[in-house]
PDB file of N, CA and C in Angstrom:
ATOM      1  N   UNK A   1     -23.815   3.446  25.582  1.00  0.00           N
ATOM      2  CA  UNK A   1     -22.566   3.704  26.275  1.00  0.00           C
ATOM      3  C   UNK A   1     -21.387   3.092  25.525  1.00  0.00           C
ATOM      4  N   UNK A   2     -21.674   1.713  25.142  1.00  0.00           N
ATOM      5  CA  UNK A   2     -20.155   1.155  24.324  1.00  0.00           C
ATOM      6  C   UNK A   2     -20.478   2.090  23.198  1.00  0.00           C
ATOM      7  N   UNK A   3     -21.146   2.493  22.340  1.00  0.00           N
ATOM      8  CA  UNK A   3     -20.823   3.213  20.995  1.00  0.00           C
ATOM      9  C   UNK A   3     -19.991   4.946  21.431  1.00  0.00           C
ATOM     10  N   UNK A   4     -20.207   5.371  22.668  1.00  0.00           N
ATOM     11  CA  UNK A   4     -19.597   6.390  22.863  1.00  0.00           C
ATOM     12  C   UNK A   4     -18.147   6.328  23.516  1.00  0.00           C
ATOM     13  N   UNK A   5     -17.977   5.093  23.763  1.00  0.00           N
ATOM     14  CA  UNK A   5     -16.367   4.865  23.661  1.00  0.00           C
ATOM     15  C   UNK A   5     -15.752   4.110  22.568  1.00  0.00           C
ATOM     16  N   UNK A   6     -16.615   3.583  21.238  1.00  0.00           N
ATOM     17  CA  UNK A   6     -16.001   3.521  20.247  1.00  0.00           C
ATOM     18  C   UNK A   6     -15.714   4.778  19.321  1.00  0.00           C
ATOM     19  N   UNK A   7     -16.780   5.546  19.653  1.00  0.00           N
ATOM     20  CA  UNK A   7     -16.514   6.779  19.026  1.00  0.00           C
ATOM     21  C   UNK A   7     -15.284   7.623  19.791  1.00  0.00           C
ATOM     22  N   UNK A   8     -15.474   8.088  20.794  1.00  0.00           N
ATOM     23  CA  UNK A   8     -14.617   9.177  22.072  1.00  0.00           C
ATOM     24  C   UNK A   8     -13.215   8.671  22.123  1.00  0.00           C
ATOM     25  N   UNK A   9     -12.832   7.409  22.137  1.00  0.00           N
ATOM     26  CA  UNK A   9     -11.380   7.097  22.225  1.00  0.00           C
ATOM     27  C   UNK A   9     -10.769   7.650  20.646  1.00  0.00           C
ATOM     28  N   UNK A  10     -11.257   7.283  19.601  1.00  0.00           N
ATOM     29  CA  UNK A  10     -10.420   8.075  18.438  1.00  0.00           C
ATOM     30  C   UNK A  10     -10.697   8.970  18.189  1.00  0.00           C
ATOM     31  N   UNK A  11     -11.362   9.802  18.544  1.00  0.00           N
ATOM     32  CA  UNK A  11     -11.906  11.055  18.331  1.00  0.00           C
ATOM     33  C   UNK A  11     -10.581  11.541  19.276  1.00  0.00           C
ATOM     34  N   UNK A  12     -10.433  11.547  20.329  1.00  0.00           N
ATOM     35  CA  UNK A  12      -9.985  12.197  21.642  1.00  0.00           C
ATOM     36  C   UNK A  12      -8.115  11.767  20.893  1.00  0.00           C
ATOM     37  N   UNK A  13      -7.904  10.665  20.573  1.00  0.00           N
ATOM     38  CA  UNK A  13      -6.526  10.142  19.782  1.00  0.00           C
ATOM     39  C   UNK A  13      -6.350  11.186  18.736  1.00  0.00           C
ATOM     40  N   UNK A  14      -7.247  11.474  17.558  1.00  0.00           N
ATOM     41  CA  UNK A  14      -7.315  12.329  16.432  1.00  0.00           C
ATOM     42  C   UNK A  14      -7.364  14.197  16.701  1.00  0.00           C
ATOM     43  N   UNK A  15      -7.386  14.115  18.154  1.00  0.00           N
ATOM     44  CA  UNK A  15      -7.636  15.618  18.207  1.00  0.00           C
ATOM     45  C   UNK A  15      -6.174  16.143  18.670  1.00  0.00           C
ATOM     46  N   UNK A  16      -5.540  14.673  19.783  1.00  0.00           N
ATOM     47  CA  UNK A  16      -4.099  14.845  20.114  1.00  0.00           C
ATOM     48  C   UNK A  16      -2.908  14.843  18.784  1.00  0.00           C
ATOM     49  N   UNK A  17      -3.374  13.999  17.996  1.00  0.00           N
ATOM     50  CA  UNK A  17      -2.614  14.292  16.978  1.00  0.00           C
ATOM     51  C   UNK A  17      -2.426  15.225  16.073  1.00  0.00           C
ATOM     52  N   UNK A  18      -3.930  15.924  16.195  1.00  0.00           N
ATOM     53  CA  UNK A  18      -3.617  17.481  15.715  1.00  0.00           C
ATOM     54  C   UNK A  18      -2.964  18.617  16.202  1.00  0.00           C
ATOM     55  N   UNK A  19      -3.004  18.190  17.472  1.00  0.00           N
ATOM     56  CA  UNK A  19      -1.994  19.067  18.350  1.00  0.00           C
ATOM     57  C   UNK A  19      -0.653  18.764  18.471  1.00  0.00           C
ATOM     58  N   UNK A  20      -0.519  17.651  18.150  1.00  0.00           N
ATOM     59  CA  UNK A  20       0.960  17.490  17.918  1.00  0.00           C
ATOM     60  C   UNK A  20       1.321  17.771  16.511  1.00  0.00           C
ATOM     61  N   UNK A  21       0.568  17.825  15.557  1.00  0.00           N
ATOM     62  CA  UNK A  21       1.434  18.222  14.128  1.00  0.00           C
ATOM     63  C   UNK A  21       1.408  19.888  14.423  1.00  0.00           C
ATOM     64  N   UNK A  22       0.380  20.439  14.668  1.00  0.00           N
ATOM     65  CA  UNK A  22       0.555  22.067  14.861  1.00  0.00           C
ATOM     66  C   UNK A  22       1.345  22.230  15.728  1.00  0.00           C
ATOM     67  N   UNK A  23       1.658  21.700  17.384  1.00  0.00           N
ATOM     68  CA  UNK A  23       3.202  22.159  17.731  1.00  0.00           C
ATOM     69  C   UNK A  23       4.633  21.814  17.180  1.00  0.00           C
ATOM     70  N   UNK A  24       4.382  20.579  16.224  1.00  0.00           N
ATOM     71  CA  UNK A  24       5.638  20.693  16.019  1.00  0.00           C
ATOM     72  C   UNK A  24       6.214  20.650  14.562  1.00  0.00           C
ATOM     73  N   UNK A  25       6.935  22.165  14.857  1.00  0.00           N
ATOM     74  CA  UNK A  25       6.945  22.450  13.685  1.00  0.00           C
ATOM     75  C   UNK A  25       8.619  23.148  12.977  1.00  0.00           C
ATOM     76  N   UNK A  26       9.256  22.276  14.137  1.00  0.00           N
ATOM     77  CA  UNK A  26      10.952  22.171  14.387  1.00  0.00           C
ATOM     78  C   UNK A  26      11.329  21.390  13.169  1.00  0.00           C
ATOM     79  N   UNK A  27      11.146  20.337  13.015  1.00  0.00           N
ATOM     80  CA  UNK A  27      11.884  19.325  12.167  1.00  0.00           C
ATOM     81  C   UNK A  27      10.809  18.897  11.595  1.00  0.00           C
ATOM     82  N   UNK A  28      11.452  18.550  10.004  1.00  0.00           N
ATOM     83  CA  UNK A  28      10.366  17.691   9.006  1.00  0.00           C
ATOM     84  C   UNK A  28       9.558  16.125   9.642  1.00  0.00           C
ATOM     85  N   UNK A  29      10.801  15.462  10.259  1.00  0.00           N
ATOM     86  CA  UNK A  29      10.882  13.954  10.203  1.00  0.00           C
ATOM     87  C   UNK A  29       9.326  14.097  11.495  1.00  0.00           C
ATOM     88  N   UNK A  30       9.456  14.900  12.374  1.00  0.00           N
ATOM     89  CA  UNK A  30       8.546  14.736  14.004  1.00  0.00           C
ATOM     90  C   UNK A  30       7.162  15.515  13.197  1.00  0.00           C
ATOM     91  N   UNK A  31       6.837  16.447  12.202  1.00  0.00           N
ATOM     92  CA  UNK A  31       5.511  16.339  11.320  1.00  0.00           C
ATOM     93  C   UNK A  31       5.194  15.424  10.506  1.00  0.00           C
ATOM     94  N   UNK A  32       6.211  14.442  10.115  1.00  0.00           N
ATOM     95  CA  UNK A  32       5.873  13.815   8.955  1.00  0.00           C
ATOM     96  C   UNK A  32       5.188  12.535  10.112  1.00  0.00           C
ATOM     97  N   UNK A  33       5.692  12.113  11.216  1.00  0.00           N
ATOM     98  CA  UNK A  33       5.622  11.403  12.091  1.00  0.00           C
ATOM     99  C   UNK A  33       3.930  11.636  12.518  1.00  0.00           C
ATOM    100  N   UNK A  34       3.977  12.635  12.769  1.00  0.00           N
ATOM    101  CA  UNK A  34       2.338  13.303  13.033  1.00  0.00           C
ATOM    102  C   UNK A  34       1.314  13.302  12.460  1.00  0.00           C
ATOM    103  N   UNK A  35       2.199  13.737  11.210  1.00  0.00           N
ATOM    104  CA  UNK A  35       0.785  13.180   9.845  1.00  0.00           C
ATOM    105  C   UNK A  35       0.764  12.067   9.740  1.00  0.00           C
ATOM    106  N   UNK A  36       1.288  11.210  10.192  1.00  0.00           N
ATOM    107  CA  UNK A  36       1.099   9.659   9.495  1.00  0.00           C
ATOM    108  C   UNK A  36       0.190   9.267  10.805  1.00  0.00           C
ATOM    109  N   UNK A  37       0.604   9.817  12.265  1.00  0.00           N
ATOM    110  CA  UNK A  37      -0.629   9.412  13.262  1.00  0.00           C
ATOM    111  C   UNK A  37      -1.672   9.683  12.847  1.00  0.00           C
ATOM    112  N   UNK A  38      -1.994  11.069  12.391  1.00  0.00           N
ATOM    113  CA  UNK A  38      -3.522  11.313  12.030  1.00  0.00           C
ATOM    114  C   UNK A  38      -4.414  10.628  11.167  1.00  0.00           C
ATOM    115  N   UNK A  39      -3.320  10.274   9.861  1.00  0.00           N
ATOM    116  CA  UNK A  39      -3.712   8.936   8.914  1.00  0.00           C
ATOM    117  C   UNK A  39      -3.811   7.888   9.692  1.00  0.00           C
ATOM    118  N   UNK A  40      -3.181   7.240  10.796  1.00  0.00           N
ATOM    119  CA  UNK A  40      -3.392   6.037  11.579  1.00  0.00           C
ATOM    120  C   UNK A  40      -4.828   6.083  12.145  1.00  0.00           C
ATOM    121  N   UNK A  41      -5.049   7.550  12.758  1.00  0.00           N
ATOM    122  CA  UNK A  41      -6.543   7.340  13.798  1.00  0.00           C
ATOM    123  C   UNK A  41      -7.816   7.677  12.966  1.00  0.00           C
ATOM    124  N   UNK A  42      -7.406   8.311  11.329  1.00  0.00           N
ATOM    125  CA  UNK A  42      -8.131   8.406  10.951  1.00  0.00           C
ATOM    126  C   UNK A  42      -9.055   6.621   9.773  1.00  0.00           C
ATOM    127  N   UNK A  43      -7.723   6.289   9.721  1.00  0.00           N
ATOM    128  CA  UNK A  43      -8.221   4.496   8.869  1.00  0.00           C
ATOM    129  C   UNK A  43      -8.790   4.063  10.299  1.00  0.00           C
ATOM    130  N   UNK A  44      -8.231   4.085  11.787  1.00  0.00           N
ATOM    131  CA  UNK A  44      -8.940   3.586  12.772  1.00  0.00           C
ATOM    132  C   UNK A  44     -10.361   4.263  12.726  1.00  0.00           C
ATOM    133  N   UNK A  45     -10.881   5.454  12.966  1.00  0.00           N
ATOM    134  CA  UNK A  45     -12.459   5.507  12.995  1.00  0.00           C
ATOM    135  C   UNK A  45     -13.181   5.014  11.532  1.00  0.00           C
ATOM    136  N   UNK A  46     -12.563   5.061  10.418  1.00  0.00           N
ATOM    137  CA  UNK A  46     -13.278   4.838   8.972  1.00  0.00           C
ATOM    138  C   UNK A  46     -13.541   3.241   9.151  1.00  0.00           C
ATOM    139  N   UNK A  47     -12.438   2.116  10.049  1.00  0.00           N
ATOM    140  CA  UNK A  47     -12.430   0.668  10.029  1.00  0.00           C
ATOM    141  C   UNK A  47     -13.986   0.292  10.810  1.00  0.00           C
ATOM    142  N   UNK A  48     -13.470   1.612  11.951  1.00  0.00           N
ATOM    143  CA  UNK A  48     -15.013   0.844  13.116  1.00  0.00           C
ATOM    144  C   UNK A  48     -16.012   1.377  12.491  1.00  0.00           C
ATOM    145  N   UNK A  49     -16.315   2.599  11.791  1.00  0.00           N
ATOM    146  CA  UNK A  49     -17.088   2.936  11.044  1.00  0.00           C
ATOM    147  C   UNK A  49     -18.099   1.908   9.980  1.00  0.00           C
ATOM    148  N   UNK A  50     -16.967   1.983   9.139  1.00  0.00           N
ATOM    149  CA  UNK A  50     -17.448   0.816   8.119  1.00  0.00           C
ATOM    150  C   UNK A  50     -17.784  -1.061   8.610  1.00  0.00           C
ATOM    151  N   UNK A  51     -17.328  -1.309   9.807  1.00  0.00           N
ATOM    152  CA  UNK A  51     -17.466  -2.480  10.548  1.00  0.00           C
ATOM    153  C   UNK A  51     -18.906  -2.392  11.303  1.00  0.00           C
ATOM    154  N   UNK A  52     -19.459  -1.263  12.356  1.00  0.00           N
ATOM    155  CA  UNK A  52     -20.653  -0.924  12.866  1.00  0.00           C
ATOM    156  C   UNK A  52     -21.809  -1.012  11.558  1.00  0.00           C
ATOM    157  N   UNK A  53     -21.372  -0.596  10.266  1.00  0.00           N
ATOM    158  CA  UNK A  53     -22.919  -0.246   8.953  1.00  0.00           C
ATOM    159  C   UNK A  53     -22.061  -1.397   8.841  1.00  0.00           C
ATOM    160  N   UNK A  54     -21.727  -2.552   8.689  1.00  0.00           N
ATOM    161  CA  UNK A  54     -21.478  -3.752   7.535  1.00  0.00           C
ATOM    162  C   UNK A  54     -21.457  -3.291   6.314  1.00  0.00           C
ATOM    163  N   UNK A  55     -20.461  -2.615   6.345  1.00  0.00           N
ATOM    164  CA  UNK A  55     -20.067  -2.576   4.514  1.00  0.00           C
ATOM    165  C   UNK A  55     -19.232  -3.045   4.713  1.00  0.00           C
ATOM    166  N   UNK A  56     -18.444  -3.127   2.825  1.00  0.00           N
ATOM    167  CA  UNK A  56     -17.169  -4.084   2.742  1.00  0.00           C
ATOM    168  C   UNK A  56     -16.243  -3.456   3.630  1.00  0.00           C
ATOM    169  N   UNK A  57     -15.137  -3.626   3.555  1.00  0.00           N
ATOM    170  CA  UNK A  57     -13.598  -3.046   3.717  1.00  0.00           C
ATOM    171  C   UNK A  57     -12.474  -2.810   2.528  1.00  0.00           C
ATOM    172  N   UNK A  58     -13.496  -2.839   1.516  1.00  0.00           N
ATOM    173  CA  UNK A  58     -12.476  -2.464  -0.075  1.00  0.00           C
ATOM    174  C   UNK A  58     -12.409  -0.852   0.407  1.00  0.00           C
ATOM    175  N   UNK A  59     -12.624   0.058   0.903  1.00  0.00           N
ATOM    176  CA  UNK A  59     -12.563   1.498   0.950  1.00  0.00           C
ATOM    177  C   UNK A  59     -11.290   1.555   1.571  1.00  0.00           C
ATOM    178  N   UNK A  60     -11.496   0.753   2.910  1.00  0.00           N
ATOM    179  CA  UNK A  60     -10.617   1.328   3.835  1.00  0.00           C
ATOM    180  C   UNK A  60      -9.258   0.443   3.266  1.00  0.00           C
ATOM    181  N   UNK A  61      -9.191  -0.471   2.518  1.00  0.00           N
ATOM    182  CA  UNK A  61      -7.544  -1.153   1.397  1.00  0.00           C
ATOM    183  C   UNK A  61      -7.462  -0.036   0.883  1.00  0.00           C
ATOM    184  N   UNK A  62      -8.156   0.626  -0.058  1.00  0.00           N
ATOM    185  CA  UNK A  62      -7.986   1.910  -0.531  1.00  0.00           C
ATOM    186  C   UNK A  62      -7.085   3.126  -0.150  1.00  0.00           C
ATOM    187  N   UNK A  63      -7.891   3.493   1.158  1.00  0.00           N
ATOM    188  CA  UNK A  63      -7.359   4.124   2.281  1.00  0.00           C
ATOM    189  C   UNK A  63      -5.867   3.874   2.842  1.00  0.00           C
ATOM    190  N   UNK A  64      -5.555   3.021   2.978  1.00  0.00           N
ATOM    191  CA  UNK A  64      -4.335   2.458   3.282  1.00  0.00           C
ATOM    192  C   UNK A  64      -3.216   2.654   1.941  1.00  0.00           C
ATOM    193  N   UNK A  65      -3.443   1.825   0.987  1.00  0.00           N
ATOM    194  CA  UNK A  65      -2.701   2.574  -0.161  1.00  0.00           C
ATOM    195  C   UNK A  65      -2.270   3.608  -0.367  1.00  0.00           C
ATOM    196  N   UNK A  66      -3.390   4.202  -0.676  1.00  0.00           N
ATOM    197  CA  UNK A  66      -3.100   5.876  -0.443  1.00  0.00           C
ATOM    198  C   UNK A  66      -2.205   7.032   0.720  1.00  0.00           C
ATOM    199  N   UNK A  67      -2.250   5.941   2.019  1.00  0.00           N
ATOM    200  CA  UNK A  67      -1.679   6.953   3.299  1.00  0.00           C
ATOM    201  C   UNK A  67      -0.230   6.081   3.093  1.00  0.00           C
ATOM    202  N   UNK A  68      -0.234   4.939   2.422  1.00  0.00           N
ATOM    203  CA  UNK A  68       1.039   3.834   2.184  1.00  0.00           C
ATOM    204  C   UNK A  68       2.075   4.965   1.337  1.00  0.00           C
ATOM    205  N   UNK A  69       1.408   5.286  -0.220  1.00  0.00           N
ATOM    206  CA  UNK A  69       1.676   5.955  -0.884  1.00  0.00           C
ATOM    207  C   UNK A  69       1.933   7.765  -0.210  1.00  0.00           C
ATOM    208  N   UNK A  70       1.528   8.414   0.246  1.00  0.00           N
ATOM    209  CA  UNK A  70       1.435   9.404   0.914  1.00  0.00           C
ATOM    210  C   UNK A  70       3.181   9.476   2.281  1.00  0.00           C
ATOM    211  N   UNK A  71       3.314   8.583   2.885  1.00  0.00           N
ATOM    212  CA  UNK A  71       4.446   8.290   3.245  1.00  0.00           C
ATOM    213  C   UNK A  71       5.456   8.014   3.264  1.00  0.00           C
ATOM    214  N   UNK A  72       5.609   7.224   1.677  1.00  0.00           N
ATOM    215  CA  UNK A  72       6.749   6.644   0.653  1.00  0.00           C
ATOM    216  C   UNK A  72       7.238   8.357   0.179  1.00  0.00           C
ATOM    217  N   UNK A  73       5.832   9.338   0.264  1.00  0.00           N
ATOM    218  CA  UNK A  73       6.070  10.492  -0.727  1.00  0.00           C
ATOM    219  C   UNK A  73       6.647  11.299   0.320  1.00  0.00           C
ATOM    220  N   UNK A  74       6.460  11.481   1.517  1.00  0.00           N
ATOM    221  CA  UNK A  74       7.138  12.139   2.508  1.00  0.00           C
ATOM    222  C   UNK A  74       8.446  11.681   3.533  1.00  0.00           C
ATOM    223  N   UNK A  75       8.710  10.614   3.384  1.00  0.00           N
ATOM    224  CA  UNK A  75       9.993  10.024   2.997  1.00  0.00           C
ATOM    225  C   UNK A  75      11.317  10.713   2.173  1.00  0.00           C
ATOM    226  N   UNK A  76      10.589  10.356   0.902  1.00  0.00           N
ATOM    227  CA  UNK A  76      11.325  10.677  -0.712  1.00  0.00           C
ATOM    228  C   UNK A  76      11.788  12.388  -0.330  1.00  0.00           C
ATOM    229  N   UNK A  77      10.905  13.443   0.098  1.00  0.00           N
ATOM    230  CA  UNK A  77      11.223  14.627   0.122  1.00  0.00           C
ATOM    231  C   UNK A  77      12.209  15.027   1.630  1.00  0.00           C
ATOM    232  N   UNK A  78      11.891  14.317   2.678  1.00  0.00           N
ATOM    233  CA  UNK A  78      12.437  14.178   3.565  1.00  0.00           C
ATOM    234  C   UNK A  78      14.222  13.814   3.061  1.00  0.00           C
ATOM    235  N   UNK A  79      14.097  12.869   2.740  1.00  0.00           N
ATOM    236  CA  UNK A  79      15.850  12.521   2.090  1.00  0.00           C
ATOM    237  C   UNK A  79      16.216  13.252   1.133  1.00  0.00           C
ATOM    238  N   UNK A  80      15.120  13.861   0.831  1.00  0.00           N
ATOM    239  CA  UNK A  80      16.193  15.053  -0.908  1.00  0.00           C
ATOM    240  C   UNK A  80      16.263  16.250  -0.182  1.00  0.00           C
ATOM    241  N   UNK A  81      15.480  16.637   1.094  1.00  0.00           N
ATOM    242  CA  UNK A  81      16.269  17.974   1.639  1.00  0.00           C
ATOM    243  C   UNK A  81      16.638  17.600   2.141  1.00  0.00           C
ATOM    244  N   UNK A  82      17.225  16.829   2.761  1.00  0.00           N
ATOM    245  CA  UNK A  82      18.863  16.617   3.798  1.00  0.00           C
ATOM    246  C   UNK A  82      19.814  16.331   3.294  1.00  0.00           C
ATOM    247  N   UNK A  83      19.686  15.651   1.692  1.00  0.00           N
ATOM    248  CA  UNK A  83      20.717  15.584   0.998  1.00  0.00           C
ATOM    249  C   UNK A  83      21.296  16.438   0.739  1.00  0.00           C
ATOM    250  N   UNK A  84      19.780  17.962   0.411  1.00  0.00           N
ATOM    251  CA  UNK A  84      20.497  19.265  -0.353  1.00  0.00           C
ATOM    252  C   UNK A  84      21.040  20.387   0.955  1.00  0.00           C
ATOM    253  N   UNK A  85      20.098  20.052   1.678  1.00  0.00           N
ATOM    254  CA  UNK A  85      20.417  21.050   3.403  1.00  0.00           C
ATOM    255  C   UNK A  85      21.288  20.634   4.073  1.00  0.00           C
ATOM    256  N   UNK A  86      21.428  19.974   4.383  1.00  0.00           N
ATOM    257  CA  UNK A  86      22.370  18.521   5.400  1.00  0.00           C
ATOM    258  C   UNK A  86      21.230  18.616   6.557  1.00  0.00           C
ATOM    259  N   UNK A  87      20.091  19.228   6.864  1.00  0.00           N
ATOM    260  CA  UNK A  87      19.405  18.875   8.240  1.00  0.00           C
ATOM    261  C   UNK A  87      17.564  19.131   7.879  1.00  0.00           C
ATOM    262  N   UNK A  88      16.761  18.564   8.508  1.00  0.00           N
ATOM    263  CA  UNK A  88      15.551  18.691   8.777  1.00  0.00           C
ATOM    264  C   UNK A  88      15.078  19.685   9.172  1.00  0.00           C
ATOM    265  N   UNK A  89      15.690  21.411   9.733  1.00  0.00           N
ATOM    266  CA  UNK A  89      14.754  22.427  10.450  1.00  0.00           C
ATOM    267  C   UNK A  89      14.107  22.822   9.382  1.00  0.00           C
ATOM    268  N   UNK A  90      13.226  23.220   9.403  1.00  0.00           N
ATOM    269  CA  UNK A  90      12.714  24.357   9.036  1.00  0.00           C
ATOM    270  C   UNK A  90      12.892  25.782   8.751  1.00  0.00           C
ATOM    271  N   UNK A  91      13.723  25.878   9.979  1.00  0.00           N
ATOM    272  CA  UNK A  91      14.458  27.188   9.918  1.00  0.00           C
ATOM    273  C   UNK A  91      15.522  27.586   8.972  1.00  0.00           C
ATOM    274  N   UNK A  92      16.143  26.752   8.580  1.00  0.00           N
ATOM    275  CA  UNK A  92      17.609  27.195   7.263  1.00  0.00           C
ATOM    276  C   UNK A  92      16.601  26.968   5.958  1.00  0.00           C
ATOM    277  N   UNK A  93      15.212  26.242   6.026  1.00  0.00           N
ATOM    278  CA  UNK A  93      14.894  26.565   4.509  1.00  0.00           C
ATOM    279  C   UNK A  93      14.722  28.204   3.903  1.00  0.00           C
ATOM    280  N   UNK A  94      15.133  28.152   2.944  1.00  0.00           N
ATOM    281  CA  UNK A  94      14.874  29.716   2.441  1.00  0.00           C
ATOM    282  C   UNK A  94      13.802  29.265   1.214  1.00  0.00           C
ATOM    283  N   UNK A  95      12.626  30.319   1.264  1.00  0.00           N
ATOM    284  CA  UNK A  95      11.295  29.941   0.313  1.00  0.00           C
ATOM    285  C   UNK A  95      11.935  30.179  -0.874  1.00  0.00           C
ATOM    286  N   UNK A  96      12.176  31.370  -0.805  1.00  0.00           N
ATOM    287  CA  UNK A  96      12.967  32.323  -2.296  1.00  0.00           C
ATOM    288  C   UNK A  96      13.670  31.656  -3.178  1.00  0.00           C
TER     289      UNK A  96
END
């Protein structure tokens, strides 16, 4: 029973956050916000993961870097289209 609420609470967190990056799909800043939850619940199940088998935790430093790095990078693009757009929709980008 406790392993199915270590599992079910981020599972059930990770499925809401997928539903929130697929509805929202108005403004950059409220997806970029979304993806970084999913990176949050996803280092949360890899931590209890790797904590339940006793392995190290050099993966999940790893992990973190990378979603560290991954956010610095969606940031950076976030401020160079509002510099060049003046706003976050989606809607005034033109692909072309």
């Amino acid at each position: 029973m406790n392993m199915l609420i270590y599992w079910m609470f981020p599972s059930v967190l990770f499925i809401i956050a997928c539903f929130s990056f697929v509805s929202n799909r108005k403004h950059l800043l409220s997806m970029l916000l979304s993806l970084e939850y999913i990176v949050l619940m996803l280092f949360f199940m890899l931590f209890m993961y790797l904590n339940m088998m006793n392995y190290e935790s050099y993966f999940s430093m790893m992990f973190l870097t990378f979603s560290v790095c991954e956010g610095a990078l969606g940031v950076s693009i976030l401020v160079s289209m509002i510099r060049t757009h003046g706003n976050d929709y989606f809607q005034t980008f033109n692909i072309m």
